[in-house]
PDB file of N, CA and C in Angstrom:
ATOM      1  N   UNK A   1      86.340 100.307  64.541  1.00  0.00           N
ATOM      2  CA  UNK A   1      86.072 100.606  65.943  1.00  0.00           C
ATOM      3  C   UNK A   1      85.413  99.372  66.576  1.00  0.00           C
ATOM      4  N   UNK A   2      86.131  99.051  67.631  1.00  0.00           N
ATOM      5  CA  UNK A   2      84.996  97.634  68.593  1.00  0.00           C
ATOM      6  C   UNK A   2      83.361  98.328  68.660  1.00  0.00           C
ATOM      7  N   UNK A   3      83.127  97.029  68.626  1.00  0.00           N
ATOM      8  CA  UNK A   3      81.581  96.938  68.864  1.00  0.00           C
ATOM      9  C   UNK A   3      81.391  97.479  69.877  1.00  0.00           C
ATOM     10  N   UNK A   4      82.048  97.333  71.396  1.00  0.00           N
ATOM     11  CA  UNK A   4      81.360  97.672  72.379  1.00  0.00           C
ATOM     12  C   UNK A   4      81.426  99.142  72.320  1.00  0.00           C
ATOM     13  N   UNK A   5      81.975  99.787  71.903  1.00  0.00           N
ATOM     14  CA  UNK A   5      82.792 101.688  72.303  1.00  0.00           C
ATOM     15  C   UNK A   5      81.558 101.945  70.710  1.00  0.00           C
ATOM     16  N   UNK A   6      80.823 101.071  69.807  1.00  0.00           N
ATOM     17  CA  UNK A   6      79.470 101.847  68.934  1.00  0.00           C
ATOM     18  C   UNK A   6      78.559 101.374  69.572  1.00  0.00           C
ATOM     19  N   UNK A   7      78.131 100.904  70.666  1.00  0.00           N
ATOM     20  CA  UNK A   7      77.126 100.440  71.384  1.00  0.00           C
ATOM     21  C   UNK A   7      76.596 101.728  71.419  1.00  0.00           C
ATOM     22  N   UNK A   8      75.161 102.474  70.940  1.00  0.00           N
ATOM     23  CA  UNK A   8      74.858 103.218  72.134  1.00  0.00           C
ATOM     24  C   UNK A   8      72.922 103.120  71.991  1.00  0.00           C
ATOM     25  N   UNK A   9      72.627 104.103  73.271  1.00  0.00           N
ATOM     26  CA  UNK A   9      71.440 103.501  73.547  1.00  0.00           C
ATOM     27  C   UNK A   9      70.522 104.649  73.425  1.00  0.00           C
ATOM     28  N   UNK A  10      69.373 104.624  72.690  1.00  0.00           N
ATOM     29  CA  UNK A  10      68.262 105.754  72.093  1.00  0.00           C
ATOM     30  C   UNK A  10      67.603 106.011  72.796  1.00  0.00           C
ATOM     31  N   UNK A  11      67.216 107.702  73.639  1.00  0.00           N
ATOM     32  CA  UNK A  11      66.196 107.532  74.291  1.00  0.00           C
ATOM     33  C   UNK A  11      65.668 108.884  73.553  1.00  0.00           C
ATOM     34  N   UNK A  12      64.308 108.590  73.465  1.00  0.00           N
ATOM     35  CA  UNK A  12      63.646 109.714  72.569  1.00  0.00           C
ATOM     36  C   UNK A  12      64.644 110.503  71.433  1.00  0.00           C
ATOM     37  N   UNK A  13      65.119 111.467  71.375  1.00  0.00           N
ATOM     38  CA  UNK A  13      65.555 112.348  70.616  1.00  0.00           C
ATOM     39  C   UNK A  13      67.679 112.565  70.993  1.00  0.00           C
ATOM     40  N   UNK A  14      67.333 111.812  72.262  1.00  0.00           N
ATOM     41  CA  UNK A  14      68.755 112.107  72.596  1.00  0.00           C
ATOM     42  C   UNK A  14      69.678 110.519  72.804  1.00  0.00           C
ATOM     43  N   UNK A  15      70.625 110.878  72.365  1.00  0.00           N
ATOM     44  CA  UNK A  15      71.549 109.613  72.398  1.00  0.00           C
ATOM     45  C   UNK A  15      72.666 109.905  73.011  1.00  0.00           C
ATOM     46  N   UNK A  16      72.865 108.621  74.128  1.00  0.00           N
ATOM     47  CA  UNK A  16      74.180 108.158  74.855  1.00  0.00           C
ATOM     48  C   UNK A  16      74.824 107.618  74.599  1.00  0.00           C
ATOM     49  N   UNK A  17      76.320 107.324  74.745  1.00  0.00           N
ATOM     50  CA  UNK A  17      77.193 106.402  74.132  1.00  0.00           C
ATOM     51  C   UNK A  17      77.326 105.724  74.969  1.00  0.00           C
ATOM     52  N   UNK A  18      77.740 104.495  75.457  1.00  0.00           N
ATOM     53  CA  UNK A  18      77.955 103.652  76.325  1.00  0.00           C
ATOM     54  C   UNK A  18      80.032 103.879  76.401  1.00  0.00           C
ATOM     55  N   UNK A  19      80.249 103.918  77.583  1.00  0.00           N
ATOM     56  CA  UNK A  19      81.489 103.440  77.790  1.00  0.00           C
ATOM     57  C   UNK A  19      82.036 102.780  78.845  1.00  0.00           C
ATOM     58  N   UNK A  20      82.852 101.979  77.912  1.00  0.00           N
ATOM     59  CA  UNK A  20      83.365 100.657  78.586  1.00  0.00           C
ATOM     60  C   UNK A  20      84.144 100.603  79.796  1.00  0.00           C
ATOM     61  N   UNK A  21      83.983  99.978  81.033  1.00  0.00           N
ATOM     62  CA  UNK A  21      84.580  99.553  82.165  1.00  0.00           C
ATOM     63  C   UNK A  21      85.728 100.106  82.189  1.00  0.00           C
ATOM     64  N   UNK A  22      87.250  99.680  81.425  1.00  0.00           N
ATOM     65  CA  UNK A  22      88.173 100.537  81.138  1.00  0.00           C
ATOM     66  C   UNK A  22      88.378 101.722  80.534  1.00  0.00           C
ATOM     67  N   UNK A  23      87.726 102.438  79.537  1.00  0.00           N
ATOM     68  CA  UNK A  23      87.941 103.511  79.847  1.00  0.00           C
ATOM     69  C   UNK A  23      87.287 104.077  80.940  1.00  0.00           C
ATOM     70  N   UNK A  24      85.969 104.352  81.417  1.00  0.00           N
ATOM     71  CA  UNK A  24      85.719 104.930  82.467  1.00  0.00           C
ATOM     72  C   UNK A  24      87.119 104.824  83.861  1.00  0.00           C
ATOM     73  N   UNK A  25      87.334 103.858  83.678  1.00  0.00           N
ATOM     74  CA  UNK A  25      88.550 103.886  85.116  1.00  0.00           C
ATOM     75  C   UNK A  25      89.700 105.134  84.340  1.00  0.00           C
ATOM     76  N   UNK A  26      90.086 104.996  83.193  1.00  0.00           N
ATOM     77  CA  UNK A  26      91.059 105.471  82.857  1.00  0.00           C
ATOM     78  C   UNK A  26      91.102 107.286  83.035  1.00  0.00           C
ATOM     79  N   UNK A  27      90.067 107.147  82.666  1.00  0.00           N
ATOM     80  CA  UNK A  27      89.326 108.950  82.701  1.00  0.00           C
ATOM     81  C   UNK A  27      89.426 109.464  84.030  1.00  0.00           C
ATOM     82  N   UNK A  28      88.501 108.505  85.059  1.00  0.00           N
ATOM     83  CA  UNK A  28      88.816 108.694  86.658  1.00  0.00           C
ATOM     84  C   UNK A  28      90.320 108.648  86.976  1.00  0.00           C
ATOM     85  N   UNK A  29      91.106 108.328  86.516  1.00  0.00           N
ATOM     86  CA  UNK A  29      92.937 108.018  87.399  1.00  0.00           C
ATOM     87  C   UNK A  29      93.508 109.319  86.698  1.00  0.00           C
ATOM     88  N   UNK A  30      93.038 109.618  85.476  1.00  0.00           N
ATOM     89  CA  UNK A  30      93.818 110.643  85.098  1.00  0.00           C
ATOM     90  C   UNK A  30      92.727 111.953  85.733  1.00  0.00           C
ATOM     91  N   UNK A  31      91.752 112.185  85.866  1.00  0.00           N
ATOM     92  CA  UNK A  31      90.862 113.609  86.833  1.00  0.00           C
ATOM     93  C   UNK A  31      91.591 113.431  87.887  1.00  0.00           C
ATOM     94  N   UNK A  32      91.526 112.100  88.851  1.00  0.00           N
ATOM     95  CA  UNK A  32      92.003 112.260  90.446  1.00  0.00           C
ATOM     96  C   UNK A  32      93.598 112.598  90.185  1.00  0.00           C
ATOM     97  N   UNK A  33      94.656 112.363  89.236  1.00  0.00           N
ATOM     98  CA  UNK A  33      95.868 112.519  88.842  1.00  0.00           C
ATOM     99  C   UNK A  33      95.904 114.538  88.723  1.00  0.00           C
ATOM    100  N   UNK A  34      95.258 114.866  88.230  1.00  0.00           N
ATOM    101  CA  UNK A  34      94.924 116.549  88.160  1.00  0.00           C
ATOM    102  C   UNK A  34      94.343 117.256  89.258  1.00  0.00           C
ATOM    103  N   UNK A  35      93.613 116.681  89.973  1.00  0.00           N
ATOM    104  CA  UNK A  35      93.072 117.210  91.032  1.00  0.00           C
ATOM    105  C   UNK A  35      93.887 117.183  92.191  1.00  0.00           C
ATOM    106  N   UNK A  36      94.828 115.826  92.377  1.00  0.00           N
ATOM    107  CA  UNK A  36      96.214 115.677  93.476  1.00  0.00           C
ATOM    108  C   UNK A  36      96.920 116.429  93.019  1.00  0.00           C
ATOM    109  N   UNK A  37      97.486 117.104  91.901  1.00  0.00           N
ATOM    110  CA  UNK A  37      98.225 117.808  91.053  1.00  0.00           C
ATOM    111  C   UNK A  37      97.808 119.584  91.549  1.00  0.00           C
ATOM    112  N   UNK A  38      96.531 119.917  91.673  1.00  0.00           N
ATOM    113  CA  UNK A  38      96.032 121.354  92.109  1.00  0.00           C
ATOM    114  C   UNK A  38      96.629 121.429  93.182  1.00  0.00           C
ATOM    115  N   UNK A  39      96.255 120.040  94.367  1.00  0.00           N
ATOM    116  CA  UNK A  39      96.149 120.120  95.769  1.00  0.00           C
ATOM    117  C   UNK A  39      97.524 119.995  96.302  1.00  0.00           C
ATOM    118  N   UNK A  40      98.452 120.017  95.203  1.00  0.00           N
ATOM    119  CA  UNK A  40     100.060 119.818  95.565  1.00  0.00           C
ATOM    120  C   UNK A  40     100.491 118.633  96.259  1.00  0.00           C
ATOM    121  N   UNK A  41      99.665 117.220  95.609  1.00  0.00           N
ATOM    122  CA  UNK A  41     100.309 116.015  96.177  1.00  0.00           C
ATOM    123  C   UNK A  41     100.027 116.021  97.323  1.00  0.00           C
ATOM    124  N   UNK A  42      99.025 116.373  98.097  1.00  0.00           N
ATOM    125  CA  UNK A  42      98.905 115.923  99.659  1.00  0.00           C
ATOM    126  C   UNK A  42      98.545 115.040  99.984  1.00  0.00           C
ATOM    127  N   UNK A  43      98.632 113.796  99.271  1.00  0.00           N
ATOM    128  CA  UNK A  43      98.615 112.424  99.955  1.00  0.00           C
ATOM    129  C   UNK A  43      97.436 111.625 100.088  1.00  0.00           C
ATOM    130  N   UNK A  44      96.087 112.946  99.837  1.00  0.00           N
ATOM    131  CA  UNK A  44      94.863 112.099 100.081  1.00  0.00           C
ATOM    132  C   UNK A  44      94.222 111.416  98.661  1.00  0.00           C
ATOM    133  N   UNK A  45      94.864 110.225  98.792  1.00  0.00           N
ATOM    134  CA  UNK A  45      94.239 109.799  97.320  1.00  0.00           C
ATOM    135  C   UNK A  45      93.231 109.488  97.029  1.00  0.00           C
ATOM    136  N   UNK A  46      92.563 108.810  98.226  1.00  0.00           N
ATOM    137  CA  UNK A  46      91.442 108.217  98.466  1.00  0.00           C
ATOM    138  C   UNK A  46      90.330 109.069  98.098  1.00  0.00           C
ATOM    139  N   UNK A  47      90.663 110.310  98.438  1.00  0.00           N
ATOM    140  CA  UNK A  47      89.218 111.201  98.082  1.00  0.00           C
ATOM    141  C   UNK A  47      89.665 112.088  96.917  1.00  0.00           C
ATOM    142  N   UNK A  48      90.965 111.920  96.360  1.00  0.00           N
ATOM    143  CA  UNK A  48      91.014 112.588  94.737  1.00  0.00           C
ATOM    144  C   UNK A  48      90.565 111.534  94.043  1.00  0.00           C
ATOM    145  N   UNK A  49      90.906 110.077  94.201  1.00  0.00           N
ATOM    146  CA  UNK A  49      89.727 108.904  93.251  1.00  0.00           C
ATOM    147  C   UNK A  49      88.588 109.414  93.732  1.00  0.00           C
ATOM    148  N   UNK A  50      87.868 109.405  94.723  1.00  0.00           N
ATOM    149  CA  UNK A  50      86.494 109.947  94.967  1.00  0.00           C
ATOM    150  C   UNK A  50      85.920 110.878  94.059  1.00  0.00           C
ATOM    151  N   UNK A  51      86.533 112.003  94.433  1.00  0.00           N
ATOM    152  CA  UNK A  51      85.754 113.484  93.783  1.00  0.00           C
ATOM    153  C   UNK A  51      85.972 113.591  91.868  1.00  0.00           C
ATOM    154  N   UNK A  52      86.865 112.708  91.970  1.00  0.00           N
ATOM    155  CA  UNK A  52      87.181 112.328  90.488  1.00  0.00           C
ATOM    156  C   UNK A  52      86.297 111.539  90.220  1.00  0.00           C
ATOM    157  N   UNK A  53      86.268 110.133  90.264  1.00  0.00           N
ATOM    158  CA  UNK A  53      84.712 109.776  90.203  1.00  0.00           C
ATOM    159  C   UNK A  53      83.372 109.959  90.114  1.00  0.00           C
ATOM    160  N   UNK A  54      83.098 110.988  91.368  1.00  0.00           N
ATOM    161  CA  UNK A  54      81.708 111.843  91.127  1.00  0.00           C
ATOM    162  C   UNK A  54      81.813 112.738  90.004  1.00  0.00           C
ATOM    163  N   UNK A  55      83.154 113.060  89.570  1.00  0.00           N
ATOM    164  CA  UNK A  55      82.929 114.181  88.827  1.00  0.00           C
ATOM    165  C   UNK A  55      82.958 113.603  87.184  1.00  0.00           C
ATOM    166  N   UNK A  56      83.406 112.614  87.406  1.00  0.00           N
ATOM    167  CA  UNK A  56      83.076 111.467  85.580  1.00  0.00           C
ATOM    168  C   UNK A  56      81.961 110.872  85.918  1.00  0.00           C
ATOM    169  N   UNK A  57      81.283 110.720  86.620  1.00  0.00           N
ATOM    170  CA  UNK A  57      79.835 109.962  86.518  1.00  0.00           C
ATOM    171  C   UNK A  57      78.854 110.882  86.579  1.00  0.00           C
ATOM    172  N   UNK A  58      79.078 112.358  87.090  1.00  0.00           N
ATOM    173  CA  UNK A  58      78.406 113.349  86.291  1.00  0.00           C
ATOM    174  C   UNK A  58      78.509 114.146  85.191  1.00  0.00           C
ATOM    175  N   UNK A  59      79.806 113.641  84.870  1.00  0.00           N
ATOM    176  CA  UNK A  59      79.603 113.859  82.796  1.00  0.00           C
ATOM    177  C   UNK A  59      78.917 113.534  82.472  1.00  0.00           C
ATOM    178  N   UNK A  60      79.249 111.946  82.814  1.00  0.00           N
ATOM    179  CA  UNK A  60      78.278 111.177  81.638  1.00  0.00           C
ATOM    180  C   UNK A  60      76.919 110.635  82.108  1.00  0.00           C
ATOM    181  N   UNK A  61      76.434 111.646  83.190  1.00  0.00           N
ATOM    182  CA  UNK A  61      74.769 111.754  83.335  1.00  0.00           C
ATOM    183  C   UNK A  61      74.630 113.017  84.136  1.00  0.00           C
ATOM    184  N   UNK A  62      74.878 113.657  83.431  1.00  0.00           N
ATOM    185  CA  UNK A  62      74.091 115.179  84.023  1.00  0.00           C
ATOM    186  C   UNK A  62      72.519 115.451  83.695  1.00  0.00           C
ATOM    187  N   UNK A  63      72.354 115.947  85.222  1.00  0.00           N
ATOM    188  CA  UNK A  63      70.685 116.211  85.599  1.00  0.00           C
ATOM    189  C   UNK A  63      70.063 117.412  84.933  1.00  0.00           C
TER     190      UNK A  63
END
């Protein structure tokens, strides 16, 4: 496995994995790809990358 994708970082008792620049995009194109897919292709891509986005950057840091 690359070094960068065993990177991860210790905080007290709980551990994060770090992930890399490309996958994070990859994860986002395929959510906004499913979410245009619910909404029956209506064209707004701009805010299925959006809400796809918010919704992988609160995976991988939920409050």
């Amino acid at each position: 496995m690359p070094k960068k994708n065993q990177e991860t970082q210790q905080t007290g008792t709980q551990t994060e994995a770090a992930i890399n620049f490309d996958d994070r995009h990859d994860m986002i194109a395929e959510a906004a790809y499913f979410i245009a897919e619910r909404r029956g292709f209506d064209g707004e891509c701009e805010a299925h990358w959006l809400e796809a986005k918010r919704e992988i950057d609160q995976v991988g840091n939920p409050e």
